[in-house]
Structure formats: structure tokens, C-alpha cells
PDB file of N, CA and C in Angstrom:
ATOM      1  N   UNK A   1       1.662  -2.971 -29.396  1.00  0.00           N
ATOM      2  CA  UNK A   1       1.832  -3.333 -28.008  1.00  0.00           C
ATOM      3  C   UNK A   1       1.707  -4.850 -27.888  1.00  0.00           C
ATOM      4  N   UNK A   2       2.926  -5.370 -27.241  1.00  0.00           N
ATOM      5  CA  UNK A   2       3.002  -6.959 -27.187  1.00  0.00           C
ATOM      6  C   UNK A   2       2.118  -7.240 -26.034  1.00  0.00           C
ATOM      7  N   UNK A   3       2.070  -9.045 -25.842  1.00  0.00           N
ATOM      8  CA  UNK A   3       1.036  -9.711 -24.441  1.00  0.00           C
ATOM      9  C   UNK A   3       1.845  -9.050 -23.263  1.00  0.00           C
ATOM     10  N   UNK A   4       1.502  -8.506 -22.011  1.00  0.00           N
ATOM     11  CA  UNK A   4       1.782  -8.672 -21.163  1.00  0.00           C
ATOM     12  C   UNK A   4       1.096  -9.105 -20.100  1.00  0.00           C
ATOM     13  N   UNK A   5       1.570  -9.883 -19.444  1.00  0.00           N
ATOM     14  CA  UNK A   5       1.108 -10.276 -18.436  1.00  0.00           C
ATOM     15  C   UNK A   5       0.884  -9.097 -16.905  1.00  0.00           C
ATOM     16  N   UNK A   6       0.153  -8.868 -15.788  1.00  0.00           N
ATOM     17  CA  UNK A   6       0.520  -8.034 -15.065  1.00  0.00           C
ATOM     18  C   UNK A   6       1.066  -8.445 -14.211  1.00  0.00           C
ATOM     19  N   UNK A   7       1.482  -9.697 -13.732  1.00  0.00           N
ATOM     20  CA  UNK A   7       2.304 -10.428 -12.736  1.00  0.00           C
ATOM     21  C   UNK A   7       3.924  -9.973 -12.927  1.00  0.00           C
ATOM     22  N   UNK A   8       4.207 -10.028 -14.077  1.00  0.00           N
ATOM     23  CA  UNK A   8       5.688  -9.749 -14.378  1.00  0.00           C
ATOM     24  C   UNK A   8       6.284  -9.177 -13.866  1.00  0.00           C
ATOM     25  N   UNK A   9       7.510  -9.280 -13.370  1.00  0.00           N
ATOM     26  CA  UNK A   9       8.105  -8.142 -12.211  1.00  0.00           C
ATOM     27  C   UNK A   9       9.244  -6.770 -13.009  1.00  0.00           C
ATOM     28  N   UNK A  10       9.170  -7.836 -14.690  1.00  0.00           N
ATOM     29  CA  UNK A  10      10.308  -6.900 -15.345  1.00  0.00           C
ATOM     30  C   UNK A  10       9.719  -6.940 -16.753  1.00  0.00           C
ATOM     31  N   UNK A  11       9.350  -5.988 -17.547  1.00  0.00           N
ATOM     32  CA  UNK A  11       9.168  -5.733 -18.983  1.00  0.00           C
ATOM     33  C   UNK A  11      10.405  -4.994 -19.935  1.00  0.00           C
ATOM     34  N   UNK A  12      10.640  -5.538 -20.909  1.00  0.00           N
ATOM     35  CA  UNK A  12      10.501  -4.508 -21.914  1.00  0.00           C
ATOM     36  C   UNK A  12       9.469  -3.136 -22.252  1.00  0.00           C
ATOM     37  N   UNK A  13       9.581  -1.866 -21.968  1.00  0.00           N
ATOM     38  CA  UNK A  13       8.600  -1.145 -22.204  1.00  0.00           C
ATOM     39  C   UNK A  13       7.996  -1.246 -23.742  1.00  0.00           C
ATOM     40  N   UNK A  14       8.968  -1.540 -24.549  1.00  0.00           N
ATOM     41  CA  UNK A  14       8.279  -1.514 -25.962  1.00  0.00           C
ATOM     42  C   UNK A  14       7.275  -2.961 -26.163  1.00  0.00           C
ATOM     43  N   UNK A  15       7.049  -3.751 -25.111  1.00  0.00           N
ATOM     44  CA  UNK A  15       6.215  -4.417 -25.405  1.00  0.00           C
ATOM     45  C   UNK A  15       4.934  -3.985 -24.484  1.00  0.00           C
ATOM     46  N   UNK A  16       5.067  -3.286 -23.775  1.00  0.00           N
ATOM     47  CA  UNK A  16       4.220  -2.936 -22.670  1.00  0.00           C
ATOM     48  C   UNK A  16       3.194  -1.651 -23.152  1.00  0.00           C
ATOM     49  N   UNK A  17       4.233  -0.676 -23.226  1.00  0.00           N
ATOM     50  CA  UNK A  17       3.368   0.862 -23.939  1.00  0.00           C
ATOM     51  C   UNK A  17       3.443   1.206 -25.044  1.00  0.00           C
ATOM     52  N   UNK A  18       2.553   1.865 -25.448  1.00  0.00           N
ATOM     53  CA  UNK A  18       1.916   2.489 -26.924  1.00  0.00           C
ATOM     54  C   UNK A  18       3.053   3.162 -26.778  1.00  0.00           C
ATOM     55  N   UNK A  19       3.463   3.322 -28.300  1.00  0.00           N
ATOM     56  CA  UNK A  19       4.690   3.882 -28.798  1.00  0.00           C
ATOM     57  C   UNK A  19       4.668   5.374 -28.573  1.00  0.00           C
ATOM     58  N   UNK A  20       3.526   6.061 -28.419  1.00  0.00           N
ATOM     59  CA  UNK A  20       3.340   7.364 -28.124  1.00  0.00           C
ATOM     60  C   UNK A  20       3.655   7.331 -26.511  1.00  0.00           C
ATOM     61  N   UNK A  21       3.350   6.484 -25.516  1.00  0.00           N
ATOM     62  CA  UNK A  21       3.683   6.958 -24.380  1.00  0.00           C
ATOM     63  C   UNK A  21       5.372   6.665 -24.250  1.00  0.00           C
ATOM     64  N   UNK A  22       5.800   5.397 -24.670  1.00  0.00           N
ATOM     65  CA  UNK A  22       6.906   5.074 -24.875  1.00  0.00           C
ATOM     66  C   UNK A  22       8.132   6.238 -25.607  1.00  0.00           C
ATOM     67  N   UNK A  23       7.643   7.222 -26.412  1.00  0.00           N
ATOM     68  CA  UNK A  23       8.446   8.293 -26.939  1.00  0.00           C
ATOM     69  C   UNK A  23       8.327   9.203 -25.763  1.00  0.00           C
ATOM     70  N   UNK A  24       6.859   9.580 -24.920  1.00  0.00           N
ATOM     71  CA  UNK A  24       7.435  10.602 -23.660  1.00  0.00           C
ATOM     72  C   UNK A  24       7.941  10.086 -22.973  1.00  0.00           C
ATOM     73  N   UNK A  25       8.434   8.800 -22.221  1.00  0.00           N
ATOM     74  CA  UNK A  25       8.986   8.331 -21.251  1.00  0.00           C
ATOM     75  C   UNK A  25      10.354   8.631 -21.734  1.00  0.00           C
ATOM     76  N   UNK A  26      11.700   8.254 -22.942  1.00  0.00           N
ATOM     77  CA  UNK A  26      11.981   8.409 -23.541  1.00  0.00           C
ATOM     78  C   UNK A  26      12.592  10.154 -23.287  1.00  0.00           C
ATOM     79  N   UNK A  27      11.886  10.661 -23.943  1.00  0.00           N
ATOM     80  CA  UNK A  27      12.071  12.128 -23.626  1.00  0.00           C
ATOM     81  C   UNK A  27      12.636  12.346 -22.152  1.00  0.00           C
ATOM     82  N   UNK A  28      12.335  11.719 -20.877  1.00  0.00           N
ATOM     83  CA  UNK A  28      12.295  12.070 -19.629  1.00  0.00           C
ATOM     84  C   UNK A  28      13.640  11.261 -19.078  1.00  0.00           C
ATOM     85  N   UNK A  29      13.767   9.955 -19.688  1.00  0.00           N
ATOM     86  CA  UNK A  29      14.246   9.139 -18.783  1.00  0.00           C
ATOM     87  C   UNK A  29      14.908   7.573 -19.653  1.00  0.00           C
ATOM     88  N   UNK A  30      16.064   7.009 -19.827  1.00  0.00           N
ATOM     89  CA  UNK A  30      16.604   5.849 -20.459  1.00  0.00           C
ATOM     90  C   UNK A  30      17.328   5.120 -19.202  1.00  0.00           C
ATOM     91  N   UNK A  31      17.106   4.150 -19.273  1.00  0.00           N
ATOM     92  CA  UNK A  31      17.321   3.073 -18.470  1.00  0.00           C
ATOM     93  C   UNK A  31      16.212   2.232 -17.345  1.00  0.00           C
ATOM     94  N   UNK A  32      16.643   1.519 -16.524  1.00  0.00           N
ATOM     95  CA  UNK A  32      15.758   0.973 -15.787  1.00  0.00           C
ATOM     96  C   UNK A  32      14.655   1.909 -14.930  1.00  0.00           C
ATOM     97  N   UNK A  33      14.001   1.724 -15.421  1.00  0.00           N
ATOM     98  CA  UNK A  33      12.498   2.261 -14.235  1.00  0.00           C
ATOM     99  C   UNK A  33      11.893   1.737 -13.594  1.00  0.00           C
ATOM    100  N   UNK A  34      11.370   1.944 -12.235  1.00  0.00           N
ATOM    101  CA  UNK A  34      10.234   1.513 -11.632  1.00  0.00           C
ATOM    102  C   UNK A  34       9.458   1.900 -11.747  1.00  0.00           C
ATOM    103  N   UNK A  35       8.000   1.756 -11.828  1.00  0.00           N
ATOM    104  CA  UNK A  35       6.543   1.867 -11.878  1.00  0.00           C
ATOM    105  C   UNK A  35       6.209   1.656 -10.530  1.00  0.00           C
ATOM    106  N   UNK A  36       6.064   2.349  -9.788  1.00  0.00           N
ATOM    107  CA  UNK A  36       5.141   1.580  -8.408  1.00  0.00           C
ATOM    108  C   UNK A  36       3.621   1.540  -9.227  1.00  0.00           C
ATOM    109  N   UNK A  37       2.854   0.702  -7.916  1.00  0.00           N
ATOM    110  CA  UNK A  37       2.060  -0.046  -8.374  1.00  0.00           C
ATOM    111  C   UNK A  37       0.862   0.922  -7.981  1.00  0.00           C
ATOM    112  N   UNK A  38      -0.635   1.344  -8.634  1.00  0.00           N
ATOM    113  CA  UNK A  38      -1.371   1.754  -8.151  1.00  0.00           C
ATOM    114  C   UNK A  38      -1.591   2.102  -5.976  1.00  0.00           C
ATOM    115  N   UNK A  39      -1.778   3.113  -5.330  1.00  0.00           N
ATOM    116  CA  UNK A  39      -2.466   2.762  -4.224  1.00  0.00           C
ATOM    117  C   UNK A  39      -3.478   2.012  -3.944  1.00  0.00           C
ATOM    118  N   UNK A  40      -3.106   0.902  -2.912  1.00  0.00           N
ATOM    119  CA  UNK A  40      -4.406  -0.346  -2.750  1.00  0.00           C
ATOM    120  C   UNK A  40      -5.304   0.937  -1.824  1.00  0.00           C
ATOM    121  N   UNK A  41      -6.339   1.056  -2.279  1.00  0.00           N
ATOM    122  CA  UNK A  41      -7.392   1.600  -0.837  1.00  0.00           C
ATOM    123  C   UNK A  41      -7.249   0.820   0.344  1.00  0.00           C
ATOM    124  N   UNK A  42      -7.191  -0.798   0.374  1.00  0.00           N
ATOM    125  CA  UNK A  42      -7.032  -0.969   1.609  1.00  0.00           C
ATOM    126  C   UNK A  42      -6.112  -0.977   2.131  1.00  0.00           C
ATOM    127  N   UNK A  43      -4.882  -0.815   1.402  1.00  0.00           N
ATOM    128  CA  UNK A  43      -3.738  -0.653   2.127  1.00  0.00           C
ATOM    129  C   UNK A  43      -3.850   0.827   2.693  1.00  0.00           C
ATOM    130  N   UNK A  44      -3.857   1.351   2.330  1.00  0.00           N
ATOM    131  CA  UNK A  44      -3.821   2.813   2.326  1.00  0.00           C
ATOM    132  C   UNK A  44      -4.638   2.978   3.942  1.00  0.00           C
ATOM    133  N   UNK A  45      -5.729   2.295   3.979  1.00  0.00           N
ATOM    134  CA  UNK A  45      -6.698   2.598   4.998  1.00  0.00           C
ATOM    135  C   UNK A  45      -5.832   1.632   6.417  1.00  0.00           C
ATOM    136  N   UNK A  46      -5.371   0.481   5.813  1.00  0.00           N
ATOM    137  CA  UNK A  46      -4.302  -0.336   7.397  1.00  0.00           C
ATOM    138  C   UNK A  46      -3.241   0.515   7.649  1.00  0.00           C
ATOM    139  N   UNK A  47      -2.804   1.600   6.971  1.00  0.00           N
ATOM    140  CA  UNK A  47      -1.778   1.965   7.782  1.00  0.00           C
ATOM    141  C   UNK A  47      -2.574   3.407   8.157  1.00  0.00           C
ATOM    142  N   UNK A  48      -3.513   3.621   7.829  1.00  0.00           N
ATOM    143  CA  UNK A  48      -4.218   5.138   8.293  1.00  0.00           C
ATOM    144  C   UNK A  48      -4.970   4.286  10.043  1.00  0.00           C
ATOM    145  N   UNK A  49      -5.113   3.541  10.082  1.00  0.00           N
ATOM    146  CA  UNK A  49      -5.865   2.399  11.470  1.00  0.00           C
ATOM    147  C   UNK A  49      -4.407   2.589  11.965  1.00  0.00           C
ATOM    148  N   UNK A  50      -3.214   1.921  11.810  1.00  0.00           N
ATOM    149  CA  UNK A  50      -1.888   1.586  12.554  1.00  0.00           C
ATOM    150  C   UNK A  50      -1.294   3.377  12.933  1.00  0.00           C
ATOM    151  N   UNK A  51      -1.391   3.914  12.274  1.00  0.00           N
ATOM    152  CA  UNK A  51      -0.963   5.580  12.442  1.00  0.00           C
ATOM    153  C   UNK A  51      -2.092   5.737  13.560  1.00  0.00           C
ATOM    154  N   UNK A  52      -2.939   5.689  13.369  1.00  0.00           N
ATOM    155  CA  UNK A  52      -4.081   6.432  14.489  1.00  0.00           C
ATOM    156  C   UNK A  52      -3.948   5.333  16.192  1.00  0.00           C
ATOM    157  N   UNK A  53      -3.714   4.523  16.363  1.00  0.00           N
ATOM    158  CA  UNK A  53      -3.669   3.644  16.921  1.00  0.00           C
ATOM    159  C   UNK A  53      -2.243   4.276  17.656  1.00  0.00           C
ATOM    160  N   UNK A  54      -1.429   4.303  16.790  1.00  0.00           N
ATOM    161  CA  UNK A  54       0.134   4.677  17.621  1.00  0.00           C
ATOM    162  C   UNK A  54      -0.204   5.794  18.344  1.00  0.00           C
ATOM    163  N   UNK A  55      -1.036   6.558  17.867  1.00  0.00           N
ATOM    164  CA  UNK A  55      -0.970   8.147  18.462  1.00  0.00           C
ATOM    165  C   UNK A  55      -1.962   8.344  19.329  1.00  0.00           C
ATOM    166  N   UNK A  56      -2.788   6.883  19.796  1.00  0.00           N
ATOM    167  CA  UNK A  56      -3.135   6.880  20.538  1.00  0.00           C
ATOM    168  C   UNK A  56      -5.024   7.045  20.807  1.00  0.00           C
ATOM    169  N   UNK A  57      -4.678   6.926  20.007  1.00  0.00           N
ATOM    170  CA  UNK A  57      -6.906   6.530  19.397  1.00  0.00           C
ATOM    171  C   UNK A  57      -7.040   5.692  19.848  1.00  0.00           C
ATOM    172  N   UNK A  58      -8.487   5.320  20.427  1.00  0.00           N
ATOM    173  CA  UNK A  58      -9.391   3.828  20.281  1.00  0.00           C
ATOM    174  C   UNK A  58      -9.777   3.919  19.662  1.00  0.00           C
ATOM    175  N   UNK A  59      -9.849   2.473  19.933  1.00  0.00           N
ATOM    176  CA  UNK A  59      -9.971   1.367  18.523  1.00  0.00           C
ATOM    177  C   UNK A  59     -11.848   1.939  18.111  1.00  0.00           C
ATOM    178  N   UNK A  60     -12.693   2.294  18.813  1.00  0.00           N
ATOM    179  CA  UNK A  60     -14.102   2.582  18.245  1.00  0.00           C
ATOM    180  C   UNK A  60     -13.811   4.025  17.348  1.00  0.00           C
ATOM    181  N   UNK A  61     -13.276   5.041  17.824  1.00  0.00           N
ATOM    182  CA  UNK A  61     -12.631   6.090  17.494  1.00  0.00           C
ATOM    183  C   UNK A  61     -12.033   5.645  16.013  1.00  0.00           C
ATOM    184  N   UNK A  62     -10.985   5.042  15.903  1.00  0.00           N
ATOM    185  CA  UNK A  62     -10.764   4.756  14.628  1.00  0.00           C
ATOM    186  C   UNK A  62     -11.604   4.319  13.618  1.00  0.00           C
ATOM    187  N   UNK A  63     -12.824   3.301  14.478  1.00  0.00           N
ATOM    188  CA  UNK A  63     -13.663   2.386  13.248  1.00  0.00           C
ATOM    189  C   UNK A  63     -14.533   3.518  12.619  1.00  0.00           C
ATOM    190  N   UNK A  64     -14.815   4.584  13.801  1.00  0.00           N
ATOM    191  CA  UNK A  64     -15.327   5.444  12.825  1.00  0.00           C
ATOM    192  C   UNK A  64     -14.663   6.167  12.188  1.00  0.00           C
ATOM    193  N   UNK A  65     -13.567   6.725  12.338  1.00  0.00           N
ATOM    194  CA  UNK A  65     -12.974   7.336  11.264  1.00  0.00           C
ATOM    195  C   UNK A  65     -12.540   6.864   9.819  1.00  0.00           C
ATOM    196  N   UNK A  66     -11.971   5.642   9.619  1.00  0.00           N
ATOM    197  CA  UNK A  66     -11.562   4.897   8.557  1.00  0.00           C
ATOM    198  C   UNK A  66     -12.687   3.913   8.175  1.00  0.00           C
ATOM    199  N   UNK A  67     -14.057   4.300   8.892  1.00  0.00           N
ATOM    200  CA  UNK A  67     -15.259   3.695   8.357  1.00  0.00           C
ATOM    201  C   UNK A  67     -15.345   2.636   8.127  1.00  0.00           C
ATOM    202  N   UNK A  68     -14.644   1.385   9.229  1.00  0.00           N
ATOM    203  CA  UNK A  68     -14.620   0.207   9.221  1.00  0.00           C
ATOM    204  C   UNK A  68     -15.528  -0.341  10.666  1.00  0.00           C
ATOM    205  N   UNK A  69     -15.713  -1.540  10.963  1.00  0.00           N
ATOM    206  CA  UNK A  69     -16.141  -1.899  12.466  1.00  0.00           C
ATOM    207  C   UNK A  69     -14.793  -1.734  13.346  1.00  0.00           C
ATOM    208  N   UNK A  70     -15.515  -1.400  14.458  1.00  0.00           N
ATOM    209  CA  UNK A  70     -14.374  -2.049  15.809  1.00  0.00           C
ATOM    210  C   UNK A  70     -13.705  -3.589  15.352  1.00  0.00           C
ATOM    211  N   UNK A  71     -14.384  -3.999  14.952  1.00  0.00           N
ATOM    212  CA  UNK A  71     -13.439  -5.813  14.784  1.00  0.00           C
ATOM    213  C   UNK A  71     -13.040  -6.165  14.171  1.00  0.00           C
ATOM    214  N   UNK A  72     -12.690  -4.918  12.928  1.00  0.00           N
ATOM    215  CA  UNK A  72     -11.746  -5.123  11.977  1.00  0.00           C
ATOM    216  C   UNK A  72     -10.905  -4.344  12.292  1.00  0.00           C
ATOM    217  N   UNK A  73     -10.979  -3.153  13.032  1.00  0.00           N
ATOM    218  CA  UNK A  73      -9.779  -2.133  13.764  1.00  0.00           C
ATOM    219  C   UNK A  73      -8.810  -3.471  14.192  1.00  0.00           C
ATOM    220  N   UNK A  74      -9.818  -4.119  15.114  1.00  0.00           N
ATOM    221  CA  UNK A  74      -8.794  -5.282  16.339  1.00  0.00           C
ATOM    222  C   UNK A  74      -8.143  -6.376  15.468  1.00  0.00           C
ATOM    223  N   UNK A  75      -8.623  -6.396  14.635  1.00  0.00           N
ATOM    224  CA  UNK A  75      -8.322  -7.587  13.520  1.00  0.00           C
ATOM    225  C   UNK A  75      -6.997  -6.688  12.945  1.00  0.00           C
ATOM    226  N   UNK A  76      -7.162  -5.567  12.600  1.00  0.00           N
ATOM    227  CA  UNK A  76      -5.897  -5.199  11.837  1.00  0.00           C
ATOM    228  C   UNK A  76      -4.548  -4.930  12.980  1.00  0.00           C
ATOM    229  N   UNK A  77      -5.269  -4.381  13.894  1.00  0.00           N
ATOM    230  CA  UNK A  77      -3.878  -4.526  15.406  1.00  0.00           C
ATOM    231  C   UNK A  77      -3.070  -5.480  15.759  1.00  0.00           C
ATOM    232  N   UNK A  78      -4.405  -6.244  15.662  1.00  0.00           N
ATOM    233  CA  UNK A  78      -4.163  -7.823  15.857  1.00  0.00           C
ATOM    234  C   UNK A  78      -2.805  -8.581  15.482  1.00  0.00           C
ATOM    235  N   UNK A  79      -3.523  -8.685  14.479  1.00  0.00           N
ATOM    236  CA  UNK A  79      -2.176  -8.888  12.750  1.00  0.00           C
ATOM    237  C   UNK A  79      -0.831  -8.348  13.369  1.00  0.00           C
ATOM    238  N   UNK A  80      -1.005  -6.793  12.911  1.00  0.00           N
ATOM    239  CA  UNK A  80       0.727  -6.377  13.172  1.00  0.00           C
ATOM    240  C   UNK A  80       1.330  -6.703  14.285  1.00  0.00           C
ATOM    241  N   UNK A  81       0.521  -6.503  15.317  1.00  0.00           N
ATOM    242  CA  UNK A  81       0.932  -7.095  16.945  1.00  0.00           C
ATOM    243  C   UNK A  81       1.286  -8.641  16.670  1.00  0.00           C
ATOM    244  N   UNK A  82       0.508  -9.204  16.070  1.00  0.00           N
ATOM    245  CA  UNK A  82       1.610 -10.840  15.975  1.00  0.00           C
ATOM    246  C   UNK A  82       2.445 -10.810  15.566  1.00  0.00           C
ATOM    247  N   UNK A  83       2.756  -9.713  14.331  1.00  0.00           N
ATOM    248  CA  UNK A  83       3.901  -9.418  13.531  1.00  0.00           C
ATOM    249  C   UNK A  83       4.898  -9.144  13.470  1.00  0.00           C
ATOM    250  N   UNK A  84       4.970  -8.351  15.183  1.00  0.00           N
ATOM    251  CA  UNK A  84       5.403  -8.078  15.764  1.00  0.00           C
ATOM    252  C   UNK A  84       6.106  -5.891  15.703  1.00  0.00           C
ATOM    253  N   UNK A  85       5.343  -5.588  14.693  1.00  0.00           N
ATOM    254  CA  UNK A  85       5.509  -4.269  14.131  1.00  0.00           C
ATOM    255  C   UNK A  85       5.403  -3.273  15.569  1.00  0.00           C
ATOM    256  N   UNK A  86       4.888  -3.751  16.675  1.00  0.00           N
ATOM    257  CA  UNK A  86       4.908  -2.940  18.293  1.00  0.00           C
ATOM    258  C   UNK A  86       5.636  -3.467  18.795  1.00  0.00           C
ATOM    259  N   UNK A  87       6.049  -2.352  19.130  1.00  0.00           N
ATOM    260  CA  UNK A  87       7.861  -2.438  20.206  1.00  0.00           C
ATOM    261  C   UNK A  87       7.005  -3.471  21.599  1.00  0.00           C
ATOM    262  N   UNK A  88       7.914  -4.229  21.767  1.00  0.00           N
ATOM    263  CA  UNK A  88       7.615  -5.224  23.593  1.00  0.00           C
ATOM    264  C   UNK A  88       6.919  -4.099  24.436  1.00  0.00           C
ATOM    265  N   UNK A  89       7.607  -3.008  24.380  1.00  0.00           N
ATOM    266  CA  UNK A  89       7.364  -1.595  25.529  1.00  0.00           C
ATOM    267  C   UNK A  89       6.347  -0.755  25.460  1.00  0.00           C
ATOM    268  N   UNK A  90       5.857  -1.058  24.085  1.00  0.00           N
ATOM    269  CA  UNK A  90       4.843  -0.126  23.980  1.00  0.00           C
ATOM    270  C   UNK A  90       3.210  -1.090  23.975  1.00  0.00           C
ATOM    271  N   UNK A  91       2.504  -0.205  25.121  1.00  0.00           N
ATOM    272  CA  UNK A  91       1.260  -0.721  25.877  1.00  0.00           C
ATOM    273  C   UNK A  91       0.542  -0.168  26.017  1.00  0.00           C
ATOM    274  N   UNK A  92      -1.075  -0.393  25.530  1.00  0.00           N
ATOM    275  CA  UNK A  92      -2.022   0.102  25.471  1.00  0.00           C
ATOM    276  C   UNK A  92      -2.705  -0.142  26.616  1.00  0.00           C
ATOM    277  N   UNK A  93      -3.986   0.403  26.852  1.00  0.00           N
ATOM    278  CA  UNK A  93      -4.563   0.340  27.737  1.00  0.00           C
ATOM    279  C   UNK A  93      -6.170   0.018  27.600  1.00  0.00           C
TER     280      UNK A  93
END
């Protein structure tokens, strides 16, 4: 198994995987692959806050559910709302 770096956006697999995983991949599949990348937990948890939020939760309601504070709920609303990811029309209360 050659250096790889994990930044790289494109490998050779034969420098990447052990020749044993490299023969089942192989078996399954020749040509370009993607790998997605592990689930970030915190990603995972900003869009579980943005889902609950659309459907109409408060924001204390959420902090306890996704086991964060209220002011990181508002902090993550925050964000996409500058981002502009909420329609002009759609208004909370």
C-alpha cells in the first residue's frame, strides 16, 4: 500500500488498498468509484435541527432533542437563514 494522502480527491486504488480488499472491490466493480466520505455526526445532527425546525419545532424543543443548547439551535438557523436555504415566504413565529 502506497502514501496516501486523505485530502486527495482522486486515487489510484492500488495505491490506496490492501491488495486483498482491492481483489473484492474488483470482483464487484471496474472503473471509476466513489467512496463517500464517513457520516460527520455533526453534520448529521444540522440537518436533524433544519428538518425539525421546518416541521415546525421550537427551537428549545429541538435543543433538547439533538442535545445541543437553544443558542446553538439559533446559531444553526441562523446560518442557513443567511444562506438563504428558507424560502422569503416561509415565517416563523
Amino acid at each position: 500500500m502506497g502514501a496516501h494522502k486523505r485530502h486527495d480527491r482522486c486515487a489510484n486504488a492500488r495505491d490506496v488498498l490492501p491488495e486483498s480488499v482491492l481483489k473484492q472491490v474488483q470482483k464487484h466493480y471496474t472503473g471509476h468509484l466513489w467512496v463517500p466520505t464517513p457520516v460527520n455526526p455533526a453534520r448529521r445532527r444540522r440537518a436533524q435541527v433544519l428538518a425539525l425546525y421546518m416541521q415546525g419545532r421550537k427551537q428549545v424543543d429541538i435543543a433538547r432533542i439533538v442535545k445541543l443548547t437553544p443558542q446553538r439551535v439559533w446559531q444553526i438557523i441562523d446560518k442557513e437563514r443567511r444562506r438563504g436555504i428558507f424560502s422569503r415566504d416561509f415565517h416563523r413565529g
